[in-house]
C-alpha atoms as a PDB file:
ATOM      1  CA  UNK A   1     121.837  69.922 128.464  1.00  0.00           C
ATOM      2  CA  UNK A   2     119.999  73.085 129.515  1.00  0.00           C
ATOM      3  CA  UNK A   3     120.384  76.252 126.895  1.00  0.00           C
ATOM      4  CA  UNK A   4     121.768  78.474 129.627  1.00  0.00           C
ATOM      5  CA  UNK A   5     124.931  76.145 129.082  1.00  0.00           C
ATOM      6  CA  UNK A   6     125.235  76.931 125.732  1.00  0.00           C
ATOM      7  CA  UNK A   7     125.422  80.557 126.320  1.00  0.00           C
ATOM      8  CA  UNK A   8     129.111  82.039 126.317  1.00  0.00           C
ATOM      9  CA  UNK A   9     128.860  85.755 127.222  1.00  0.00           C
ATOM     10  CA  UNK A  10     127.744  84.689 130.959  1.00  0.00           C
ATOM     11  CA  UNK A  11     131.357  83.208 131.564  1.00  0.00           C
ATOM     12  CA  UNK A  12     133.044  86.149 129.811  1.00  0.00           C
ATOM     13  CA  UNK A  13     131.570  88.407 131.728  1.00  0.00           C
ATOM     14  CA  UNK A  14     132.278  87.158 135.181  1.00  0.00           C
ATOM     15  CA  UNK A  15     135.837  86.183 134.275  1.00  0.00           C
ATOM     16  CA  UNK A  16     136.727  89.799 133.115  1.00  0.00           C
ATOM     17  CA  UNK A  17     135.035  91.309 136.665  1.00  0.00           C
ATOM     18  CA  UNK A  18     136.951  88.955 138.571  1.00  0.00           C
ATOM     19  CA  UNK A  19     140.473  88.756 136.661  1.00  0.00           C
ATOM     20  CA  UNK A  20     140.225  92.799 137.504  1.00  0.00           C
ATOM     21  CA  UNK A  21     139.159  91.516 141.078  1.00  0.00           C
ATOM     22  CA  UNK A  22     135.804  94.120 140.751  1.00  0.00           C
ATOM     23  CA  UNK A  23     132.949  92.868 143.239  1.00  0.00           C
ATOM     24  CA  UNK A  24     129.625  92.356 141.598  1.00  0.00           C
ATOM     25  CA  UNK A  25     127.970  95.228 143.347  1.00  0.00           C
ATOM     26  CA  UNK A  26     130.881  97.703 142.489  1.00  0.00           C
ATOM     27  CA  UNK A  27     130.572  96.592 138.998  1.00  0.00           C
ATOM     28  CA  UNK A  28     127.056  97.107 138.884  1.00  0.00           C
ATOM     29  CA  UNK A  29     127.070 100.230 140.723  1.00  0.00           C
ATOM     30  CA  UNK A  30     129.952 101.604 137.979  1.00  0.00           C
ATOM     31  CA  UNK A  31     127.246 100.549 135.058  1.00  0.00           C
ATOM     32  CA  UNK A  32     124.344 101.991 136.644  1.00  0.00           C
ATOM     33  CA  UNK A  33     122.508  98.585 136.944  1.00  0.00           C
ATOM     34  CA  UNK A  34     121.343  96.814 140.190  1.00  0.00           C
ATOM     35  CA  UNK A  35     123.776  94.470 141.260  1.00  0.00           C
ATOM     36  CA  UNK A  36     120.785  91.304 140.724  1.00  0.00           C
ATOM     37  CA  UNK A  37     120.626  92.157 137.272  1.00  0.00           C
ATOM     38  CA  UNK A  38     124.331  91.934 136.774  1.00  0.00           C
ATOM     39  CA  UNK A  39     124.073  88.405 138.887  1.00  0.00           C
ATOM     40  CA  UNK A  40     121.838  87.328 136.526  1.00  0.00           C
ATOM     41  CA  UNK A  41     123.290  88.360 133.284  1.00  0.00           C
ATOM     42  CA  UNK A  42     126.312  86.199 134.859  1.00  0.00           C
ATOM     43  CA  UNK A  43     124.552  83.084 135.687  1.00  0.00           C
ATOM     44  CA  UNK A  44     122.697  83.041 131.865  1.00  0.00           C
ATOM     45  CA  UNK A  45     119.335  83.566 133.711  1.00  0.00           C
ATOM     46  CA  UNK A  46     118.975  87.134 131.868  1.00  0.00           C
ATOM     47  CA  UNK A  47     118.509  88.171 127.952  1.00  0.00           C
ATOM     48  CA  UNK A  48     122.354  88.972 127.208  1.00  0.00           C
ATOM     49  CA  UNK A  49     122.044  92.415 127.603  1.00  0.00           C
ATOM     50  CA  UNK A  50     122.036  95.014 125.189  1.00  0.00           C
ATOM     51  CA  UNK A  51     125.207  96.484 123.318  1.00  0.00           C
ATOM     52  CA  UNK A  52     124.731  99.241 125.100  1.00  0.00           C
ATOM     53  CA  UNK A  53     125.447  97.588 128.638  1.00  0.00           C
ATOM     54  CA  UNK A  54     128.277  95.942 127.088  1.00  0.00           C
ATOM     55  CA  UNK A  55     129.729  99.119 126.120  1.00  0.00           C
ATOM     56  CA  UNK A  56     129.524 100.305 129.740  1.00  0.00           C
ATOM     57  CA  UNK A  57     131.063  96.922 131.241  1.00  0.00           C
ATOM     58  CA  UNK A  58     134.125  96.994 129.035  1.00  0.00           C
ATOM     59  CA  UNK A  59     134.653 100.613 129.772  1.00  0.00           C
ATOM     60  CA  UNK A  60     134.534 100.240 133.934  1.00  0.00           C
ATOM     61  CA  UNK A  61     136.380  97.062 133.561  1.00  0.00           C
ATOM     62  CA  UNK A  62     139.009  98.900 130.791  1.00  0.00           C
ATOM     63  CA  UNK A  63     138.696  96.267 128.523  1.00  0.00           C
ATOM     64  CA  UNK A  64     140.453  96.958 124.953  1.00  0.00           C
ATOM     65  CA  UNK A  65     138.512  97.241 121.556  1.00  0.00           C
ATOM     66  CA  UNK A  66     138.887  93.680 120.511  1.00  0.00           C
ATOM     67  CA  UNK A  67     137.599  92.683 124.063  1.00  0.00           C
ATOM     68  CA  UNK A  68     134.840  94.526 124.021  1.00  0.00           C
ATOM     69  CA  UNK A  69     133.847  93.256 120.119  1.00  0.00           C
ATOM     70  CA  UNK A  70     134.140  89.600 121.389  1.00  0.00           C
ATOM     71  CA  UNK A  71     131.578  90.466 124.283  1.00  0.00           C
ATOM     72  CA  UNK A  72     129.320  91.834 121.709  1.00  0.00           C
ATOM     73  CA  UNK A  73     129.655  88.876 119.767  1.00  0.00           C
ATOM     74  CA  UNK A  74     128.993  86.563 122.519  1.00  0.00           C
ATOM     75  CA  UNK A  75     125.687  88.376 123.086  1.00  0.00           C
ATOM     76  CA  UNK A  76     124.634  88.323 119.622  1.00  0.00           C
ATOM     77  CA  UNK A  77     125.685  84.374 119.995  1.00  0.00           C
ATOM     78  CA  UNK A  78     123.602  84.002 123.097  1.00  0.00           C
ATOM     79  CA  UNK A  79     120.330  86.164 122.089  1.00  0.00           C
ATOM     80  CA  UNK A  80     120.634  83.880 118.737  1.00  0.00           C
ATOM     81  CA  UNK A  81     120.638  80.687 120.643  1.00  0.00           C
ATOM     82  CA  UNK A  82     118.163  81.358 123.330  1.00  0.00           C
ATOM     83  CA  UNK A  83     115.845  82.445 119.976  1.00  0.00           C
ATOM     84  CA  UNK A  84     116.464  79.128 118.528  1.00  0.00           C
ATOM     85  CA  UNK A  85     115.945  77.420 121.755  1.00  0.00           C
ATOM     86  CA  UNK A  86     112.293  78.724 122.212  1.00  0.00           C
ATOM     87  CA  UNK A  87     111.550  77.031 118.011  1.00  0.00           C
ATOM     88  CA  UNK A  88     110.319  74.032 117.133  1.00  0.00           C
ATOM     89  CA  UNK A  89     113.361  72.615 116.925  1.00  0.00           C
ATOM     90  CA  UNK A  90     115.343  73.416 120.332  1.00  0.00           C
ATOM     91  CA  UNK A  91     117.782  71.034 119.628  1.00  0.00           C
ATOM     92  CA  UNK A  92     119.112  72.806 116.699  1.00  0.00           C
ATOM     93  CA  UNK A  93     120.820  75.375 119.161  1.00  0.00           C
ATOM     94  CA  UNK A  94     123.624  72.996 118.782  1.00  0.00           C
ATOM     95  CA  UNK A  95     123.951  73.301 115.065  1.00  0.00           C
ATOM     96  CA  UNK A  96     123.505  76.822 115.051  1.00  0.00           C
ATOM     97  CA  UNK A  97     125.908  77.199 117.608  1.00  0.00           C
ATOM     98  CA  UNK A  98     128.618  75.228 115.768  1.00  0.00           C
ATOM     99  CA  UNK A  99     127.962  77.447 112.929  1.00  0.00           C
ATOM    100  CA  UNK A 100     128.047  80.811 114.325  1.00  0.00           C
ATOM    101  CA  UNK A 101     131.347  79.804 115.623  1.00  0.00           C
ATOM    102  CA  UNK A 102     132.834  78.339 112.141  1.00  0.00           C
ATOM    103  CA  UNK A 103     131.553  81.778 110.564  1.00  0.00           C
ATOM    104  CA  UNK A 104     133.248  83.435 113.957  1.00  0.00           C
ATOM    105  CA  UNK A 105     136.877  82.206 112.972  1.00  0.00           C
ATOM    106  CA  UNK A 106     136.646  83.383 108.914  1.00  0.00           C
ATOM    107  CA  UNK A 107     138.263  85.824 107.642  1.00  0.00           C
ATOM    108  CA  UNK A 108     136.026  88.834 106.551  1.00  0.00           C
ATOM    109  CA  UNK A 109     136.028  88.086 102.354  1.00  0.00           C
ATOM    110  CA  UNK A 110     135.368  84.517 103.350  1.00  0.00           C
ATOM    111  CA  UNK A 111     132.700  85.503 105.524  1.00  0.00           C
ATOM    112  CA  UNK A 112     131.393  87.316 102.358  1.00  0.00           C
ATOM    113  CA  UNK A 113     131.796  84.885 100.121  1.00  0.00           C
ATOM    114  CA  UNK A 114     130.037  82.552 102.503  1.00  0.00           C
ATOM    115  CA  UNK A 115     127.066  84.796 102.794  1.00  0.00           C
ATOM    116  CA  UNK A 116     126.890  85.329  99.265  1.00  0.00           C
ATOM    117  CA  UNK A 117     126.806  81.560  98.425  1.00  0.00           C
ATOM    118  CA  UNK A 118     124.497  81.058 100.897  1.00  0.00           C
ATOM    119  CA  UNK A 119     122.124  83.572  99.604  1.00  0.00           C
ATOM    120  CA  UNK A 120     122.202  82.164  96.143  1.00  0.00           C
ATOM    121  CA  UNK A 121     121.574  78.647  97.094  1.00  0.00           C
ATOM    122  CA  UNK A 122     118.400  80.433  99.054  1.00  0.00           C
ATOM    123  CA  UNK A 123     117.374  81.514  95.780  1.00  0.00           C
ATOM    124  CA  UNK A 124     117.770  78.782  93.852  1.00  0.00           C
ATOM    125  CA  UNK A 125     115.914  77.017  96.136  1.00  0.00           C
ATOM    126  CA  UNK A 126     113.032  79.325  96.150  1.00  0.00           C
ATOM    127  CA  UNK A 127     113.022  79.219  92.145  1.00  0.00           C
ATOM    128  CA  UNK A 128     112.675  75.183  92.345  1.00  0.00           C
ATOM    129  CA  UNK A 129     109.901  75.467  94.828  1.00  0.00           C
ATOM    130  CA  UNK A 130     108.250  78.140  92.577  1.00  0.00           C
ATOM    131  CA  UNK A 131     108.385  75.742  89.469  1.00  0.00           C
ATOM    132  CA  UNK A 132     107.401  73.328  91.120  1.00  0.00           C
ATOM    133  CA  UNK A 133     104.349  75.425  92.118  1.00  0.00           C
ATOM    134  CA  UNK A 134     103.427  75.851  88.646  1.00  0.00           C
ATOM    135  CA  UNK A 135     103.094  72.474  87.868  1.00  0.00           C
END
């Protein structure tokens, strides 16, 4: 499966232009972007673009708050994959996808607590591997 398929803020983006029934050139006109860079930011072919841009597109399209934080999201989703994608590992997009989403639905204190056991179990292991360094 090609990484552009993974991405999520492609399919967001096109279904909020056209639920509004905005052409792609309007839209990009409204932005201040050429209308090829819009087509492809839509298609996956582009960096998601920055939060800036995003700001923009929910404004012209009136999108509420929350809709315009989950587009945001999305991008930082999408940048985070296609970064993963170009590592030695490229397959691991589809664990780090699964996880970004898992962390996506948790509440914020769990989402805390989740970072913070994380962190410590980063630590730990960085102790071990320091001990073990020693001997």
């Amino acid at each position: 499966m090609s990484v552009q398929r993974k991405f999520k803020l492609p399919g967001a983006i096109q279904g909020h232009r056209l639920r509004v029934g905005m052409s792609q050139k309007k839209l990009a006109l409204s932005i201040g972007v050429d209308q090829s860079v819009l087509c492809a930011v839509e298609k996956g072919r582009r960096q998601a673009p920055p939060d800036e841009f995003l700001v923009r597109f929910a404004q012209a399209l009136e999108l509420d708050e929350s809709q315009k934080d989950e587009l945001i999201w999305l991008a930082e989703h999408d940048r985070l994959i296609r970064e993963v994608a170009r590592g030695p590992c490229p397959v691991a997009t589809n664990v780090v996808s699964a996880a970004f989403w898992a962390v996506h639905g948790l509440s914020p204190l769990a989402r805390d607590g989740l970072v913070t056991l994380l962190t410590r179990k980063a630590e730990s292991a960085a102790d071990v591997r320091h001990l073990e360094s020693l001997s």
